[in-house]
C-alpha atoms as a PDB file:
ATOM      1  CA  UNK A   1      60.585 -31.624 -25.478  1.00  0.00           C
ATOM      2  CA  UNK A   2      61.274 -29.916 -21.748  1.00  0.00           C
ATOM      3  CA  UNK A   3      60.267 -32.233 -19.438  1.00  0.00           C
ATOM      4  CA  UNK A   4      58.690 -29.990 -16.827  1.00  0.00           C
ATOM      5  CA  UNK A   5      55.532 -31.228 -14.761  1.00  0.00           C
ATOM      6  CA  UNK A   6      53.156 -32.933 -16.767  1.00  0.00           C
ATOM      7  CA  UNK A   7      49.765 -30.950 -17.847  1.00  0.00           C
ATOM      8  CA  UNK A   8      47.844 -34.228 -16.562  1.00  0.00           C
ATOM      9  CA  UNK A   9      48.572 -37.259 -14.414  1.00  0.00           C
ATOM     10  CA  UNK A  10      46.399 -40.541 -13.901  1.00  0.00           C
ATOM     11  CA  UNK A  11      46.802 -43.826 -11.916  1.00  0.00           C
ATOM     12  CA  UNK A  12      45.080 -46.686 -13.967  1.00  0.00           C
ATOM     13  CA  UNK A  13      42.835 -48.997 -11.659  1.00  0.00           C
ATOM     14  CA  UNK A  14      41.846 -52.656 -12.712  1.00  0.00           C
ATOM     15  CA  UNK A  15      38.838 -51.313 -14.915  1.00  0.00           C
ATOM     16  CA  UNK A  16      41.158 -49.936 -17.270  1.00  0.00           C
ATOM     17  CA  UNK A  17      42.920 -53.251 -18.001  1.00  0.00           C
ATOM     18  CA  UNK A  18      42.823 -55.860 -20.678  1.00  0.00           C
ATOM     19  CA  UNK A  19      42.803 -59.748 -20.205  1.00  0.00           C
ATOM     20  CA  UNK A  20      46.777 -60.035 -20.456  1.00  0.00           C
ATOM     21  CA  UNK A  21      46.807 -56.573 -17.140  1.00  0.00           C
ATOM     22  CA  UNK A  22      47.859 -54.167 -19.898  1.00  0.00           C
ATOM     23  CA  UNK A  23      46.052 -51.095 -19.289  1.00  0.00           C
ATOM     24  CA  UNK A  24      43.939 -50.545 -22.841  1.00  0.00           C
ATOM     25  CA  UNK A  25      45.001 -48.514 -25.697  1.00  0.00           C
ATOM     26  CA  UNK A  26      42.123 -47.100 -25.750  1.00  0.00           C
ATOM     27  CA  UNK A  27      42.214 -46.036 -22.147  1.00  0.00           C
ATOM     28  CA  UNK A  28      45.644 -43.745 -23.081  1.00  0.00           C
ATOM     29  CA  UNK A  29      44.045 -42.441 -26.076  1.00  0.00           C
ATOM     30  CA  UNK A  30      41.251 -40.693 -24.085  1.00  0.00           C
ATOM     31  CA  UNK A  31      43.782 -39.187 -21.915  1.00  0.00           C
ATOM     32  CA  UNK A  32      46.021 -38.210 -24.492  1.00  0.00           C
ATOM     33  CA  UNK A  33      43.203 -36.403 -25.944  1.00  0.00           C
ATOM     34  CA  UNK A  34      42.728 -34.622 -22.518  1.00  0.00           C
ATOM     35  CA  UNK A  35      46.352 -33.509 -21.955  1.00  0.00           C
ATOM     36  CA  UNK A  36      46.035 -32.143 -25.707  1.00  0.00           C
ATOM     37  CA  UNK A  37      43.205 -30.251 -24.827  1.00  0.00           C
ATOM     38  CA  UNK A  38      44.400 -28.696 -21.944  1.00  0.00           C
ATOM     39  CA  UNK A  39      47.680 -27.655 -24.060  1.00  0.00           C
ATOM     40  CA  UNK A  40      45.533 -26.344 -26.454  1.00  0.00           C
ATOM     41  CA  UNK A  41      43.326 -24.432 -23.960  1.00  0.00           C
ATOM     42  CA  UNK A  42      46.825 -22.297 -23.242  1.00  0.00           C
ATOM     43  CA  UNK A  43      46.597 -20.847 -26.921  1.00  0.00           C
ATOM     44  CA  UNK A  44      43.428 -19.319 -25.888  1.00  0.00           C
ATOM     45  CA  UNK A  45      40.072 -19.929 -23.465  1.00  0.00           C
ATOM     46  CA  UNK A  46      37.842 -21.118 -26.109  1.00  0.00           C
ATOM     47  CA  UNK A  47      36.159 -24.780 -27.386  1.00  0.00           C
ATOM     48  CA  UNK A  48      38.548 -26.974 -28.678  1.00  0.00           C
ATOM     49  CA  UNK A  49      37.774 -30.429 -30.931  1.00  0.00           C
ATOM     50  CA  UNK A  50      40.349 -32.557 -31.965  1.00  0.00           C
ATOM     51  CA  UNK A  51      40.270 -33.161 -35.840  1.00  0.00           C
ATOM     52  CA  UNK A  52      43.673 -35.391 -35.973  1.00  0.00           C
ATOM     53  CA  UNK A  53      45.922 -37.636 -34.294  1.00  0.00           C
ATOM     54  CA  UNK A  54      48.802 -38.757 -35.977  1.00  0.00           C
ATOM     55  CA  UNK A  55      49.730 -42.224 -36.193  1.00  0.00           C
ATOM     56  CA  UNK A  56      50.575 -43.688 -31.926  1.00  0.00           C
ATOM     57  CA  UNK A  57      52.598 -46.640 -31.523  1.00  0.00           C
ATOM     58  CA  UNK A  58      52.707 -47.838 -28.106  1.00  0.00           C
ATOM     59  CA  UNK A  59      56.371 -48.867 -27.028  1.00  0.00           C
ATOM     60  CA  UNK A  60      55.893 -50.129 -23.164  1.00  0.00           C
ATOM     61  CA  UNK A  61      52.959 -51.362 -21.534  1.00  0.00           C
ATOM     62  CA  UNK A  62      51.137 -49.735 -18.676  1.00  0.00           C
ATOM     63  CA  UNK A  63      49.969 -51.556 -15.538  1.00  0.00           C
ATOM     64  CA  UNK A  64      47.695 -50.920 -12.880  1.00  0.00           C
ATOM     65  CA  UNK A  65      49.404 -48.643 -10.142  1.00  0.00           C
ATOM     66  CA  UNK A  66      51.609 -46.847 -12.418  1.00  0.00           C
ATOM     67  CA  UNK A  67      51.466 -43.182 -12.225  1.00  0.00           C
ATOM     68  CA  UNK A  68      50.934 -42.395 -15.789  1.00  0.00           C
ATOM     69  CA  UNK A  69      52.217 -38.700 -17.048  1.00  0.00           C
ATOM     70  CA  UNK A  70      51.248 -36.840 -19.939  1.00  0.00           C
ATOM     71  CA  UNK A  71      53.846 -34.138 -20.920  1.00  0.00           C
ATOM     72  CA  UNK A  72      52.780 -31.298 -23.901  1.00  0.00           C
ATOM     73  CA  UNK A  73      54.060 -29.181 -25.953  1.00  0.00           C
ATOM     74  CA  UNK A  74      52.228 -26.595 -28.249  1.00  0.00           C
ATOM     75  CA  UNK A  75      54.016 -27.119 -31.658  1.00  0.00           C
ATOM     76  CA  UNK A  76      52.076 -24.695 -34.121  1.00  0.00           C
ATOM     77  CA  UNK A  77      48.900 -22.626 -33.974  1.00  0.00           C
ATOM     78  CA  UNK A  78      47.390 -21.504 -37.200  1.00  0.00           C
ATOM     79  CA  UNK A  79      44.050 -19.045 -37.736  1.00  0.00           C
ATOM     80  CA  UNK A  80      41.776 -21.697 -36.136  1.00  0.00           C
ATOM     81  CA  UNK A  81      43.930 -24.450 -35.446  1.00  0.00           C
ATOM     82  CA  UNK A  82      46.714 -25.349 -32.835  1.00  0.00           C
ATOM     83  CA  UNK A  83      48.946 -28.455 -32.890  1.00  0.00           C
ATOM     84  CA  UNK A  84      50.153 -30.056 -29.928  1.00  0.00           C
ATOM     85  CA  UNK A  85      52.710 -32.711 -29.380  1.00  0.00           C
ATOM     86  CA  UNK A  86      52.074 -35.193 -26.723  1.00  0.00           C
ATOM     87  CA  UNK A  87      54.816 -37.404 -24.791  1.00  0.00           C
ATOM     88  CA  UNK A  88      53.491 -40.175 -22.443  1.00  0.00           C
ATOM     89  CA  UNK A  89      55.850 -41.705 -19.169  1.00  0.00           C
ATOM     90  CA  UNK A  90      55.181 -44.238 -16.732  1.00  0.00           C
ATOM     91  CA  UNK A  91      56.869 -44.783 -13.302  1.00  0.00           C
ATOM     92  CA  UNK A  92      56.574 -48.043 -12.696  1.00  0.00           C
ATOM     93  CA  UNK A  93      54.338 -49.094  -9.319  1.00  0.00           C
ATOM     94  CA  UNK A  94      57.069 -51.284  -8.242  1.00  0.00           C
ATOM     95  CA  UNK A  95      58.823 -49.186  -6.788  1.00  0.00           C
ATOM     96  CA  UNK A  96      61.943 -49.397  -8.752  1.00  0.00           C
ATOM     97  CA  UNK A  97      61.936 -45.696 -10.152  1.00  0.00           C
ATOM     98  CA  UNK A  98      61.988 -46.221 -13.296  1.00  0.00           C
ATOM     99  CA  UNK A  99      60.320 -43.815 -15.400  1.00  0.00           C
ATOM    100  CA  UNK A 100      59.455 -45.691 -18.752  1.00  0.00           C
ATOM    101  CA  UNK A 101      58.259 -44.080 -22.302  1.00  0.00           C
ATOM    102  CA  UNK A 102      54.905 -45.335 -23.602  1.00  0.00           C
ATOM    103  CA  UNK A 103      53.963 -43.470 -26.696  1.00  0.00           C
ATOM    104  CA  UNK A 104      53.532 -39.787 -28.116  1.00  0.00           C
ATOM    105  CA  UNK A 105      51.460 -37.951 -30.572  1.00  0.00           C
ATOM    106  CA  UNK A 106      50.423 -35.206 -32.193  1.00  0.00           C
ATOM    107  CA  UNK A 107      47.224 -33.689 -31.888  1.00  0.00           C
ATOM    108  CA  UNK A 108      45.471 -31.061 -34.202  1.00  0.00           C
ATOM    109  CA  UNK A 109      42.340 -28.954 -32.412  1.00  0.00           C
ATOM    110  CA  UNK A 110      40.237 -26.362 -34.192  1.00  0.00           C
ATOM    111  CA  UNK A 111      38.401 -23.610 -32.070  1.00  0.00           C
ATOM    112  CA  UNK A 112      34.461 -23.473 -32.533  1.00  0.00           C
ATOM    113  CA  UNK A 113      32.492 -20.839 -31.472  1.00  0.00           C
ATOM    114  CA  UNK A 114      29.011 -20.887 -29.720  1.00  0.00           C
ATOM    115  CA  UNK A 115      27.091 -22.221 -33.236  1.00  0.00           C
ATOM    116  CA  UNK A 116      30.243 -25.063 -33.613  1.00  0.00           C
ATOM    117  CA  UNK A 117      31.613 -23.038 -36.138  1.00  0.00           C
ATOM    118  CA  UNK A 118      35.044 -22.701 -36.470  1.00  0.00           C
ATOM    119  CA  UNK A 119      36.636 -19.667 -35.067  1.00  0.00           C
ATOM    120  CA  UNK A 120      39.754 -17.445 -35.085  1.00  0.00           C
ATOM    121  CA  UNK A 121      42.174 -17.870 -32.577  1.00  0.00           C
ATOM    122  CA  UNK A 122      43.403 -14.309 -30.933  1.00  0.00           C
ATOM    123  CA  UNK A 123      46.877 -13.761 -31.904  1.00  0.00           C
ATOM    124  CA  UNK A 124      49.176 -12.836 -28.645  1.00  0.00           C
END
């Protein structure tokens, strides 16, 4: 995946940790979900609802003061579908530079309409 600017960027505070200073799973998920979104909204300007994420296995830890990076990538887009892959990085608060992978996954959105019915996506 081209690593480019990341589609979303967040710097966890002390609410977002566990009792061991881990930032929560659960905390990355939700933004995951966000960065997806907003990958998604590219395809086309219309509501998006994720109906999948593939399996996420997280491979680093996050602390507070890291600058956390979410970096997408649209993979498919079917009639009312789109699936985007999602890469996670943290650069460590410490100041050493390092930029460290947490986790990825792959997200599928459909498109509703107005009546959150499921909708074509415009073809380019």
């Amino acid at each position: 995946m081209k690593q480019n600017e990341p589609v979303l960027r967040s710097m966890p505070m002390p609410k977002d940790t566990n009792r061991f200073g881990t930032v929560f799973g659960g905390v990355i998920l939700s933004q995951i979900d966000i960065a997806g979104a907003l990958e998604a909204r590219k395809t086309a300007v219309l509501n998006f609802v994720t109906v999948a994420m593939d399996k996420v296995v997280f491979t680093n830890p996050v602390y507070v003061g890291d600058v956390v990076s979410f970096y997408t990538k649209t993979i498919s887009i079917g009639d009312t579908s789109v699936k985007v892959k999602v890469e996670v990085k943290a650069d460590r608060y410490d100041g050493s530079g390092k930029n460290i992978p947490v986790t990825k996954a792959e997200i599928t959105y459909v498109a509703l309409d107005d009546n959150k019915q499921p909708v074509s996506i415009p073809k380019k």
